[in-house]
C-alpha atoms as a PDB file:
ATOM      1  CA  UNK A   1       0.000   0.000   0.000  1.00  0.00           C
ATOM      2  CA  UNK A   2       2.745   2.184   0.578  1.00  0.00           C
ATOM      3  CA  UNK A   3       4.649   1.748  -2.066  1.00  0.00           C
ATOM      4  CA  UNK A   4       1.669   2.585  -4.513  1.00  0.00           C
ATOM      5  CA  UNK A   5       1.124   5.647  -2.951  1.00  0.00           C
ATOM      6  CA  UNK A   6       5.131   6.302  -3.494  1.00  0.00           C
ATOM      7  CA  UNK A   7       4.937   5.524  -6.913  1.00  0.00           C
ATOM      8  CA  UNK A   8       1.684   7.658  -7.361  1.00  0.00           C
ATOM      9  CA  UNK A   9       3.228  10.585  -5.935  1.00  0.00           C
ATOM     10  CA  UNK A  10       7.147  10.445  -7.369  1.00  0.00           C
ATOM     11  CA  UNK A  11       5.930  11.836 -10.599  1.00  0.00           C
ATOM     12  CA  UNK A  12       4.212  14.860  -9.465  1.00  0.00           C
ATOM     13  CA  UNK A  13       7.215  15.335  -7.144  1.00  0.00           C
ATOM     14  CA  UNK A  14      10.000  15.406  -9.492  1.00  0.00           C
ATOM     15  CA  UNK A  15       7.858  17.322 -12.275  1.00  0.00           C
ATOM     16  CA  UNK A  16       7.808  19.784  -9.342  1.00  0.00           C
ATOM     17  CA  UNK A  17      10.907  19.794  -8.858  1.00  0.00           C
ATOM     18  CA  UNK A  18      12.149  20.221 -12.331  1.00  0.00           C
ATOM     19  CA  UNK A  19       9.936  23.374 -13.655  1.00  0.00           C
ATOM     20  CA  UNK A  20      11.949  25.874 -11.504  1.00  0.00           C
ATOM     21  CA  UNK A  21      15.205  24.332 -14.140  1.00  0.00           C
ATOM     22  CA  UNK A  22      13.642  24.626 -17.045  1.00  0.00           C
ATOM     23  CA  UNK A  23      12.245  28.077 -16.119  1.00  0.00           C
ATOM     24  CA  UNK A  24      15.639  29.385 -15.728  1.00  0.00           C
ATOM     25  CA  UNK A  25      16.962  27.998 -19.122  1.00  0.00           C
ATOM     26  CA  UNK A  26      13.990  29.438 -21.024  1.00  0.00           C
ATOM     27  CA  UNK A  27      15.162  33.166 -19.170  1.00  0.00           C
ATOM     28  CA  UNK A  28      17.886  33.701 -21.683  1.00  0.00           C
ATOM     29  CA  UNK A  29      15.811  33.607 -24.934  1.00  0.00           C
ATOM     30  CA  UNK A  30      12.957  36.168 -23.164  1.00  0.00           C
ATOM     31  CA  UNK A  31      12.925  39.427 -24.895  1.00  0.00           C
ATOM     32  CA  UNK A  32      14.878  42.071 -22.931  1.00  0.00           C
ATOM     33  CA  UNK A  33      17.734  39.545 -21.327  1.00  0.00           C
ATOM     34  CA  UNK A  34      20.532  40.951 -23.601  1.00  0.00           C
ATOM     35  CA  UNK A  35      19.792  44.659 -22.116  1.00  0.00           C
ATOM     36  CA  UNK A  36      19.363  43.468 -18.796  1.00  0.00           C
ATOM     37  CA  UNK A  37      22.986  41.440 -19.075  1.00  0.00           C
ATOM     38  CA  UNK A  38      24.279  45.133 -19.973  1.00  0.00           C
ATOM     39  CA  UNK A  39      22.457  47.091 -17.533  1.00  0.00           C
ATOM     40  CA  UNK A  40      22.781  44.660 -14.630  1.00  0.00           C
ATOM     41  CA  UNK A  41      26.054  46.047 -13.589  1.00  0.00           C
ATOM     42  CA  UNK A  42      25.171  49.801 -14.268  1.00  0.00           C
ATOM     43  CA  UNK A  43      21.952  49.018 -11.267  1.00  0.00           C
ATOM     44  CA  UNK A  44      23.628  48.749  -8.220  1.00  0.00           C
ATOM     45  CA  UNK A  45      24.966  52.339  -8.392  1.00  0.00           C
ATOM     46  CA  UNK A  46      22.292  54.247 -10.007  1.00  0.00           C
ATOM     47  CA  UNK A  47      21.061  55.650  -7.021  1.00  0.00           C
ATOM     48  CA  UNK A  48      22.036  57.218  -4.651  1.00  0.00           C
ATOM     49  CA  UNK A  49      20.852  57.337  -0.278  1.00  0.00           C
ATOM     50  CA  UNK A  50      20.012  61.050   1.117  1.00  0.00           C
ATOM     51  CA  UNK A  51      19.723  59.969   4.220  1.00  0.00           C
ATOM     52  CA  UNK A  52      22.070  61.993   6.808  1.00  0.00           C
ATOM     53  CA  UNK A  53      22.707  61.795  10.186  1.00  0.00           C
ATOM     54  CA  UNK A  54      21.752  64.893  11.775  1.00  0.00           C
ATOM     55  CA  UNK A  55      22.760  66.353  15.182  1.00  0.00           C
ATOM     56  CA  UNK A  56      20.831  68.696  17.199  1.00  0.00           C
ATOM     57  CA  UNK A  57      22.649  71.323  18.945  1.00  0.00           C
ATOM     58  CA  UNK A  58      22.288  71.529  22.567  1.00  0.00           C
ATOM     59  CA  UNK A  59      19.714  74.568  22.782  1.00  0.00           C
ATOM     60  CA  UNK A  60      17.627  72.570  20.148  1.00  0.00           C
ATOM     61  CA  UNK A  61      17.527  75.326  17.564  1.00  0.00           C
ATOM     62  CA  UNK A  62      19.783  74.322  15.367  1.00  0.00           C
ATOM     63  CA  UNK A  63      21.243  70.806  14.232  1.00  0.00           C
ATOM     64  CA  UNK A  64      23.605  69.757  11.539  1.00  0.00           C
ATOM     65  CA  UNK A  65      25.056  67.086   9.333  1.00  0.00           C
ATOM     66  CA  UNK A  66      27.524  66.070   6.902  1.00  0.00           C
ATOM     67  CA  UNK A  67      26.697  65.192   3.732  1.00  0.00           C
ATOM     68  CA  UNK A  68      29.335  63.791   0.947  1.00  0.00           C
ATOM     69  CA  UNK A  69      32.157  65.486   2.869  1.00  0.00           C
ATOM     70  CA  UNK A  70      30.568  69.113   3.595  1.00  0.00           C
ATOM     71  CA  UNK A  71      29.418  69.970   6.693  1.00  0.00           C
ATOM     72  CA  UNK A  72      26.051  71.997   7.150  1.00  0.00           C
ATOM     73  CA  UNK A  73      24.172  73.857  10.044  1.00  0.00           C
ATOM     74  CA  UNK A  74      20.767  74.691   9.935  1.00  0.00           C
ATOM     75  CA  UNK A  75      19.053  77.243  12.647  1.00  0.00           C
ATOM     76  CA  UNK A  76      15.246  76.265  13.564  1.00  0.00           C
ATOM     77  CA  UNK A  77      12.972  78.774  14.358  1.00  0.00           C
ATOM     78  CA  UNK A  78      13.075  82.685  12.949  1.00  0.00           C
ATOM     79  CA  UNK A  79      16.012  83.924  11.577  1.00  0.00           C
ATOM     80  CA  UNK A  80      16.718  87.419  14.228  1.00  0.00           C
ATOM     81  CA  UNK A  81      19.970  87.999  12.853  1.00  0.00           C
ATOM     82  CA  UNK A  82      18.842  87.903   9.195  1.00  0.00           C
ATOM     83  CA  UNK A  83      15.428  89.124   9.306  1.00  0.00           C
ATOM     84  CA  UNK A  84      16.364  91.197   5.726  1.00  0.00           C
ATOM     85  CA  UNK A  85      16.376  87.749   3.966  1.00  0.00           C
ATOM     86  CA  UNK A  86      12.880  86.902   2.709  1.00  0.00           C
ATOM     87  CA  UNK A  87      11.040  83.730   3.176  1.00  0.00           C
ATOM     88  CA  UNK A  88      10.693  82.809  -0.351  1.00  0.00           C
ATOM     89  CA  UNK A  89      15.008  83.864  -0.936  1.00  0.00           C
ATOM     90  CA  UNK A  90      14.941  81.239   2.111  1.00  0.00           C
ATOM     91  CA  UNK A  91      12.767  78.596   0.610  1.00  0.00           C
ATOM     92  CA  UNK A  92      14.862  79.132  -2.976  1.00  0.00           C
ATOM     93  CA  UNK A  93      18.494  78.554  -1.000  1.00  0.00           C
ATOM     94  CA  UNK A  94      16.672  75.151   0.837  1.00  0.00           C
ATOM     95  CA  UNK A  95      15.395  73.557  -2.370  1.00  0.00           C
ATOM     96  CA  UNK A  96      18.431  74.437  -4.536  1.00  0.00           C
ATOM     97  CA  UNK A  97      21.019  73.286  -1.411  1.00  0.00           C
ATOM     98  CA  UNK A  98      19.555  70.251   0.031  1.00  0.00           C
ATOM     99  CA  UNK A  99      16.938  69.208  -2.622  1.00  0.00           C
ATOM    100  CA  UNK A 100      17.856  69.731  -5.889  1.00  0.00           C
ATOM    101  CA  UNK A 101      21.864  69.426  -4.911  1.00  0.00           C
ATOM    102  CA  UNK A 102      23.265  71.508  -7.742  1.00  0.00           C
ATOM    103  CA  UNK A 103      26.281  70.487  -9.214  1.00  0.00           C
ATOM    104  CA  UNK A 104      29.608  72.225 -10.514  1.00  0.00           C
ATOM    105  CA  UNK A 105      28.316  75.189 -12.619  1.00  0.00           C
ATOM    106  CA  UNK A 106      24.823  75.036 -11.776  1.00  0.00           C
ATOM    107  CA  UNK A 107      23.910  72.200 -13.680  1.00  0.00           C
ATOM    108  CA  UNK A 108      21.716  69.050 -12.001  1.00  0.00           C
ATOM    109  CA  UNK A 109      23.557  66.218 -11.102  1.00  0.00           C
END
């Protein structure tokens, strides 16, 4: 009785077994695989982590962080010694500094 059942189920088994294989040989002749053999390589750079660690100062309005080598201090709060500067020339320094990261010459990374 056993045995029957063994020999019922081997089949199914080893055709189970077996599809993962012949899945993998049939990847090589799917459209796209010659770009992806090029590209591959090119992936595990292409982008890039913002993440920072940031410090706060000890009065807690200000922290800073370092960020590819350059160090950077941000105040929190209103700016009393610089109350000429306008909130949008503000805004326009923080998204051209820190979010759009201009490089050499002005031009986007």
């Amino acid at each position: 009785m056993c045995l029957a059942r063994i020999r019922f189920a081997l089949p199914g088994l080893l055709a189970l077994a077996v599809q993962p294989l012949l899945a993998q040989a049939r990847l090589k002749s799917m459209p796209g695989y010659d770009r992806y053999t090029l590209m591959a390589p090119k992936l595990s750079g292409a982008v890039k982590s913002g993440r920072v660690n940031v410090q706060w100062a000890e009065d807690g309005k200000s922290f800073g962080f370092t960020r590819d080598g350059k160090r950077s201090d941000v105040q929190v709060g209103p700016d009393a010694g610089h109350s000429a500067l306008s909130m949008e020339r503000m805004m326009e320094f923080f998204i051209e500094s820190l979010v759009l990261d201009k490089g050499p010459a002005g031009s986007l990374k």
